[in-house]
C-alpha atoms as a PDB file:
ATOM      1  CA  UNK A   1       6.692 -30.259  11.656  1.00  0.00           C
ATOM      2  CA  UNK A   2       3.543 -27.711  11.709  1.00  0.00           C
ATOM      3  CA  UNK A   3       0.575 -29.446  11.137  1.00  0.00           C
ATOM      4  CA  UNK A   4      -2.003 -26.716  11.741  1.00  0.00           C
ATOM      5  CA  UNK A   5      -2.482 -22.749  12.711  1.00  0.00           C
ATOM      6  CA  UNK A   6      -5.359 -22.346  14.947  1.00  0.00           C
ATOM      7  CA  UNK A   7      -6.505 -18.438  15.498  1.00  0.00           C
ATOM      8  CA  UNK A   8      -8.632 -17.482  18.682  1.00  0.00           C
ATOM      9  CA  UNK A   9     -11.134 -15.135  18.118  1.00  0.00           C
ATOM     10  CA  UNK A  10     -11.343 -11.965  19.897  1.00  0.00           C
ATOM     11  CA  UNK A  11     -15.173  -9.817  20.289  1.00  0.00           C
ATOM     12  CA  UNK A  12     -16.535  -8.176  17.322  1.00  0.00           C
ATOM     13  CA  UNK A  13     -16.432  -4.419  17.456  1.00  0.00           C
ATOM     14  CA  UNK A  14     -19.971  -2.376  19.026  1.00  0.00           C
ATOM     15  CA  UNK A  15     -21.143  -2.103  15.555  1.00  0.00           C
ATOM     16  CA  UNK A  16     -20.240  -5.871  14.872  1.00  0.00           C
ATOM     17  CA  UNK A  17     -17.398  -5.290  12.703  1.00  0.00           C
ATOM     18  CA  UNK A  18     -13.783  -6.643  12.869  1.00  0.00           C
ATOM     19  CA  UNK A  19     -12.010  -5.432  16.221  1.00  0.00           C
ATOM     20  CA  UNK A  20      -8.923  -4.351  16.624  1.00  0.00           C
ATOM     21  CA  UNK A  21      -7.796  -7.537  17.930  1.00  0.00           C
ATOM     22  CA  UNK A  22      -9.643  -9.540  15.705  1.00  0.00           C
ATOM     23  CA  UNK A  23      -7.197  -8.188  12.727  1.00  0.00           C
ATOM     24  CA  UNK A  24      -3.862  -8.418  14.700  1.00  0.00           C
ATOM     25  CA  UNK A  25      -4.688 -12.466  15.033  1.00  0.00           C
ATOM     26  CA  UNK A  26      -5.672 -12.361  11.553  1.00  0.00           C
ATOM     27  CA  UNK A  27      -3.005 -10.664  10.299  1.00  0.00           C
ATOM     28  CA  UNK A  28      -0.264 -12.824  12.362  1.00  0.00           C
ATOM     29  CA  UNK A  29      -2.359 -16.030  10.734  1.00  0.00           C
ATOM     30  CA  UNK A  30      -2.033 -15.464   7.014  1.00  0.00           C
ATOM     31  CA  UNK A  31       1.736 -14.046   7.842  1.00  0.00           C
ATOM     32  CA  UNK A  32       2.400 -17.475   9.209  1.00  0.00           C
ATOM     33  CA  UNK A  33       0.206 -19.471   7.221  1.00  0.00           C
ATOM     34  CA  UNK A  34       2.608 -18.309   4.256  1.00  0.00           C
ATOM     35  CA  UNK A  35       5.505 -20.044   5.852  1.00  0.00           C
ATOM     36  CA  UNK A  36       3.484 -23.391   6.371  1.00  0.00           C
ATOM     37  CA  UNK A  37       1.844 -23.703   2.493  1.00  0.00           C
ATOM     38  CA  UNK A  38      -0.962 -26.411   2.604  1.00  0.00           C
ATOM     39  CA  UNK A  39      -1.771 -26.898   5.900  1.00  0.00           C
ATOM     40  CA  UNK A  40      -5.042 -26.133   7.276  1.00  0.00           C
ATOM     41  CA  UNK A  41      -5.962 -22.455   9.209  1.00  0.00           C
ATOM     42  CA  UNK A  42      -8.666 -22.688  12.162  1.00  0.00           C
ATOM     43  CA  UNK A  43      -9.970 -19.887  12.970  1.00  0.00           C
ATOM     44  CA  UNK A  44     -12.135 -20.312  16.646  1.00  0.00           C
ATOM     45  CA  UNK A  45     -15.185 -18.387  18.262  1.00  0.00           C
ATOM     46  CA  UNK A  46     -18.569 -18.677  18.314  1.00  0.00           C
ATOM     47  CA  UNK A  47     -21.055 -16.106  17.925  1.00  0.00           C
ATOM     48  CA  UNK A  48     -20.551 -13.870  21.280  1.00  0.00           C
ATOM     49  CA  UNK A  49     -22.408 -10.521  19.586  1.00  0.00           C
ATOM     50  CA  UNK A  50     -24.669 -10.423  16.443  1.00  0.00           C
ATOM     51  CA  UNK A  51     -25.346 -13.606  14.436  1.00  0.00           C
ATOM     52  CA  UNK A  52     -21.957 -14.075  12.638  1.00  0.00           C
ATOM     53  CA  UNK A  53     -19.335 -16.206  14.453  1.00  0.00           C
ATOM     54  CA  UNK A  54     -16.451 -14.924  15.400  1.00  0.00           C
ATOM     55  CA  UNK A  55     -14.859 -17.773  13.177  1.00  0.00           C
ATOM     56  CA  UNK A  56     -16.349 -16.589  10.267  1.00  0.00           C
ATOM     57  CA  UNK A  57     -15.263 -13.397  10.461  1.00  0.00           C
ATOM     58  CA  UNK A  58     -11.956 -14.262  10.684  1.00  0.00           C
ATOM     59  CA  UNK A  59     -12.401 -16.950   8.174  1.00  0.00           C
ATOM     60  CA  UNK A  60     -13.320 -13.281   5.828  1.00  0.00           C
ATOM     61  CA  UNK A  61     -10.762 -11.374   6.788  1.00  0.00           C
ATOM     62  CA  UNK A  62      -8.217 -13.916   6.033  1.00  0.00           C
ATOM     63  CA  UNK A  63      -9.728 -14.965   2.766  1.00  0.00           C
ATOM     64  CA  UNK A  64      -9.245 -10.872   1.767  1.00  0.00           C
ATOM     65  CA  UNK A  65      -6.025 -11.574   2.596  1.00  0.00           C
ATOM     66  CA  UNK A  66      -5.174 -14.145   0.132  1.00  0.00           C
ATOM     67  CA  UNK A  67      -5.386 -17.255   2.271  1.00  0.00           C
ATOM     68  CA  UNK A  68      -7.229 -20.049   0.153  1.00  0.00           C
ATOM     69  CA  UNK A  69     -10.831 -21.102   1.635  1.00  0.00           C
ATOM     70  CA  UNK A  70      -9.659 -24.755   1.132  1.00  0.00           C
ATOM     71  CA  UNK A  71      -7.603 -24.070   4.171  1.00  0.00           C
ATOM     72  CA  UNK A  72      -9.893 -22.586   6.360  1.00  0.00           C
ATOM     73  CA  UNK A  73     -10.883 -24.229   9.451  1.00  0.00           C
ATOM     74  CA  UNK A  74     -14.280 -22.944  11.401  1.00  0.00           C
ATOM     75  CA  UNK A  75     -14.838 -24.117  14.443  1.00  0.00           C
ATOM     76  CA  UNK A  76     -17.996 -21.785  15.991  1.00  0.00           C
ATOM     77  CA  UNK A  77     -18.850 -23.279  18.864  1.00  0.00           C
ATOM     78  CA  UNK A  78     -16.216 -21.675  21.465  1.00  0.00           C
ATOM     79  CA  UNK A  79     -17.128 -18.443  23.552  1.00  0.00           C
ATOM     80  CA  UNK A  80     -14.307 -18.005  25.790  1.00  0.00           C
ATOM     81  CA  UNK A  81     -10.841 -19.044  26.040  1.00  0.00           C
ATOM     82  CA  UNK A  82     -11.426 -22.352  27.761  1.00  0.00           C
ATOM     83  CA  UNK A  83     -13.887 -23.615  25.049  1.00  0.00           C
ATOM     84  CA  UNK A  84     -11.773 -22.615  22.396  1.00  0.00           C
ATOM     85  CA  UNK A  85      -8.899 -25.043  23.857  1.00  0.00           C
ATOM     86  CA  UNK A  86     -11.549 -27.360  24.019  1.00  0.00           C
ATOM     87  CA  UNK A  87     -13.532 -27.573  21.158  1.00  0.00           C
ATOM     88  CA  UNK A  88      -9.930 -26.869  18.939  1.00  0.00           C
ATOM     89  CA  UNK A  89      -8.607 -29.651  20.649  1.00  0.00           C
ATOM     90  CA  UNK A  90     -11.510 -31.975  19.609  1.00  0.00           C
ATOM     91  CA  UNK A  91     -11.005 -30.908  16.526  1.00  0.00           C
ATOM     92  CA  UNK A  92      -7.179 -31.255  16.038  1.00  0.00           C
ATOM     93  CA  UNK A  93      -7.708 -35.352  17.674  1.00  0.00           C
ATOM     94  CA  UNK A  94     -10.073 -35.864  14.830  1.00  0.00           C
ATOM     95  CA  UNK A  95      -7.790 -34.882  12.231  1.00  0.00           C
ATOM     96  CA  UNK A  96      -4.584 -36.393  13.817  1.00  0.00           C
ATOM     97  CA  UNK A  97      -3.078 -33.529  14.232  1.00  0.00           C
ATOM     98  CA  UNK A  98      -0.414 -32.447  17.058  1.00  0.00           C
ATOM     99  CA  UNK A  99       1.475 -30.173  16.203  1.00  0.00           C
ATOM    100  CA  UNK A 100       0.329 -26.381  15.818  1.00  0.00           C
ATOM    101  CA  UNK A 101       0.901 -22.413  15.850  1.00  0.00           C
ATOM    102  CA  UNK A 102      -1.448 -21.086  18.751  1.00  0.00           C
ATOM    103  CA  UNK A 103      -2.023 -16.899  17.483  1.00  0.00           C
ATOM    104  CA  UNK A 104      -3.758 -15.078  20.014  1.00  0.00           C
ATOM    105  CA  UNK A 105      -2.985 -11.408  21.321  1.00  0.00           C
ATOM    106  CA  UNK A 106       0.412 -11.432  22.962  1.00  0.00           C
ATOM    107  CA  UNK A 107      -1.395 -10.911  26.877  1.00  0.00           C
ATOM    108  CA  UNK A 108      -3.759 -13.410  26.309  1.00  0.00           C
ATOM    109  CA  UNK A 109      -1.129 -15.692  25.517  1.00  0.00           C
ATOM    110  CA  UNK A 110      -0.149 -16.968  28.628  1.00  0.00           C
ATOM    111  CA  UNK A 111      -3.737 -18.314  29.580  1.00  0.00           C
ATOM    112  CA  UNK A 112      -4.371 -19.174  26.482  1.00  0.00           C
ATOM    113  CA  UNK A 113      -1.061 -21.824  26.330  1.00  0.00           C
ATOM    114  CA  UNK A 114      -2.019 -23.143  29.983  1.00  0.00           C
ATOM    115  CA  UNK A 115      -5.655 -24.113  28.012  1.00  0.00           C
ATOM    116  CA  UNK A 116      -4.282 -25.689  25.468  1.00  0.00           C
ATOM    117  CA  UNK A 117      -1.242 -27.802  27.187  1.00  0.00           C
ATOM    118  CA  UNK A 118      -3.311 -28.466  29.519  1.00  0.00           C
ATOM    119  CA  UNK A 119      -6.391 -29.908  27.710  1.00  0.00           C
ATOM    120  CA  UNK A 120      -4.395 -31.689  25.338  1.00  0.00           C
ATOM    121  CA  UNK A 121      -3.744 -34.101  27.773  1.00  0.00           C
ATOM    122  CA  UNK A 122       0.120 -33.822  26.878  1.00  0.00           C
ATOM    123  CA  UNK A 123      -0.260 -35.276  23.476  1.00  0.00           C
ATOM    124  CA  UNK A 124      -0.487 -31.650  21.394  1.00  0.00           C
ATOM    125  CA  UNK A 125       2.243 -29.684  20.738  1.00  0.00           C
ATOM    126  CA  UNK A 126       1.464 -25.776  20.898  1.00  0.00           C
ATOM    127  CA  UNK A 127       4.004 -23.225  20.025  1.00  0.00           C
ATOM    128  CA  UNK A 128       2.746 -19.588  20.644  1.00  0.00           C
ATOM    129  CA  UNK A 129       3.147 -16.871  18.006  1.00  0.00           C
ATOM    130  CA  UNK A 130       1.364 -14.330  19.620  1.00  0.00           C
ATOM    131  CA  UNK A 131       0.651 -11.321  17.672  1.00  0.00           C
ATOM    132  CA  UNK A 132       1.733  -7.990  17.713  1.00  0.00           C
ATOM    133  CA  UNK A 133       1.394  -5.848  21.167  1.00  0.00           C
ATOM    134  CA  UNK A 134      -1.571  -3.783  21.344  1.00  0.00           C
ATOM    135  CA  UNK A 135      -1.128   0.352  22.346  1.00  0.00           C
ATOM    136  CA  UNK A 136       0.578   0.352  25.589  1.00  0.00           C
ATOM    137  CA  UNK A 137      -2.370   1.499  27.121  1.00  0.00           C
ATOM    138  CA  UNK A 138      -4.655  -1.301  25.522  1.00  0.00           C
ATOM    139  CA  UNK A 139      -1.685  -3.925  26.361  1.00  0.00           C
ATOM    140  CA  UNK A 140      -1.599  -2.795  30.132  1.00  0.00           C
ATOM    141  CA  UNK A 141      -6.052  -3.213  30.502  1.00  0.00           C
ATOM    142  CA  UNK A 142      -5.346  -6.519  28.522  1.00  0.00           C
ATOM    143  CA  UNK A 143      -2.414  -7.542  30.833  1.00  0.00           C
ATOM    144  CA  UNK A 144      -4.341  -6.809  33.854  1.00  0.00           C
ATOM    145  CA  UNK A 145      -7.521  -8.295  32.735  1.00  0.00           C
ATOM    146  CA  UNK A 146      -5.701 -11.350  32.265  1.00  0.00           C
ATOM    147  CA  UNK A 147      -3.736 -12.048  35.669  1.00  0.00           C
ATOM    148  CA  UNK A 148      -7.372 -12.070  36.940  1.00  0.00           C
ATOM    149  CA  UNK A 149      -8.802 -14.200  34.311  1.00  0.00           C
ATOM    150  CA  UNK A 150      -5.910 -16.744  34.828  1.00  0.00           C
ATOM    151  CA  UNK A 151      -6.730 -17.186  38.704  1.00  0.00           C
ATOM    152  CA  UNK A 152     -10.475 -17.538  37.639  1.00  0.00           C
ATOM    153  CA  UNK A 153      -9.708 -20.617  34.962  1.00  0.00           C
ATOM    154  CA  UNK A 154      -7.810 -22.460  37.476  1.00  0.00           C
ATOM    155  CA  UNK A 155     -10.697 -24.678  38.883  1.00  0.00           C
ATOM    156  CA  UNK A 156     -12.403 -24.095  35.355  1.00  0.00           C
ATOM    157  CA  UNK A 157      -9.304 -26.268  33.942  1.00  0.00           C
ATOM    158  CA  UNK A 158      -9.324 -28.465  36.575  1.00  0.00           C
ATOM    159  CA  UNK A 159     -13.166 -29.581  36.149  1.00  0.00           C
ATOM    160  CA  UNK A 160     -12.568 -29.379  32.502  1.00  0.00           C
ATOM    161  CA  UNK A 161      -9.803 -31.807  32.501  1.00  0.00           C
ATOM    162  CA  UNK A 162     -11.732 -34.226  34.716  1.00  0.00           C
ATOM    163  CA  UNK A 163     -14.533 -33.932  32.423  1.00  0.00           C
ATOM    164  CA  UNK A 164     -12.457 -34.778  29.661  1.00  0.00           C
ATOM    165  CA  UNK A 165     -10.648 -38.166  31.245  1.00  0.00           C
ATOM    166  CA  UNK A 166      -7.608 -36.072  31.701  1.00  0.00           C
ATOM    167  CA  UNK A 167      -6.471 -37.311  35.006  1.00  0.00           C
ATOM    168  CA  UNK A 168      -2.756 -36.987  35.434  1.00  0.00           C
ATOM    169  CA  UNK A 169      -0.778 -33.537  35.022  1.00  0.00           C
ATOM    170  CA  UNK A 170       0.735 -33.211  31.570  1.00  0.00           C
ATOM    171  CA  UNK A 171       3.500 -34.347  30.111  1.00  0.00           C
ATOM    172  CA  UNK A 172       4.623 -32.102  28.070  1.00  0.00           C
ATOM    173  CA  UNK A 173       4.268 -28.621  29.913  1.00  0.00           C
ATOM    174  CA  UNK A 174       7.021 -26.502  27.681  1.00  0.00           C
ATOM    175  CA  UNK A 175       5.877 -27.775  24.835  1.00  0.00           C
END
């Protein structure tokens, strides 16, 4: 069973309003948080540009949606992909939780999965629902950004999971 939906947050727009990205997560969220009734939304991201989290914004956007603010999540520390994992994962321990819905951007997925399995030290269970495909031209400079980030969070992950006591590979990698 679903015990949680956890959002990543995407940058805010020049002008600091919602991106483009930043709705499609949202949008996939309170799509699927209908389907789960009761359990609680996290929306990630720190403040990466103005002095709003990304969190919160989401947290805004979904709440114009209909999604109750007892279900709302923030966590507003993360700035990248790798903290997000991190700090969600923190999070998710505290509350017992270990099951969830991971919504990101469908290219950021990959990298974003190989965070969270990885982090989670084998114990979390993360099913992707990524959301919908940007323009084709947005999803190729997103796809290609992202076989380069993935090569760069390689050693990242590996310090990480040192850091974190996470010695052995995982156990559940298709999770």
């Amino acid at each position: 069973m679903i015990t949680a939906i956890v959002v990543l947050g995407a940058r805010r727009a020049q002008d600091g309003s919602p991106s483009r990205a930043m709705r499609r997560r949202v949008a996939k969220a309170v799509l699927q948080a209908r389907g789960f009734p009761g359990i609680p939304v996290i929306f990630s991201g720190g403040i990466t540009r103005g002095t709003v989290s990304e969190a919160r914004v989401m947290a805004g956007l979904a709440a114009a949606e209909g999604l109750s603010p007892e279900r709302i999540v923030l966590e507003e520390r993360a700035r990248n992909t790798l903290e997000n994992a991190r700090e969600c994962i923190l999070l998710l321990q505290k509350r017992g939780i270990e099951r969830i819905l991971l919504i990101t951007d469908a290219p950021h997925m990959p990298r974003s999965l190989l965070c969270f399995r990885l982090l989670g030290g084998g114990d979390m269970t993360v099913l992707p629902r990524p959301a919908p495909w940007p323009s084709p031209l947005n999803a190729l400079v997103m796809a290609v950004r992202e076989v380069a980030a993935l090569a760069s969070y390689l050693p990242k992950l590996r310090k990480e999971r040192l850091r974190m006591g996470l010695t052995s590979g995982p156990t559940n990698p298709e999770a």
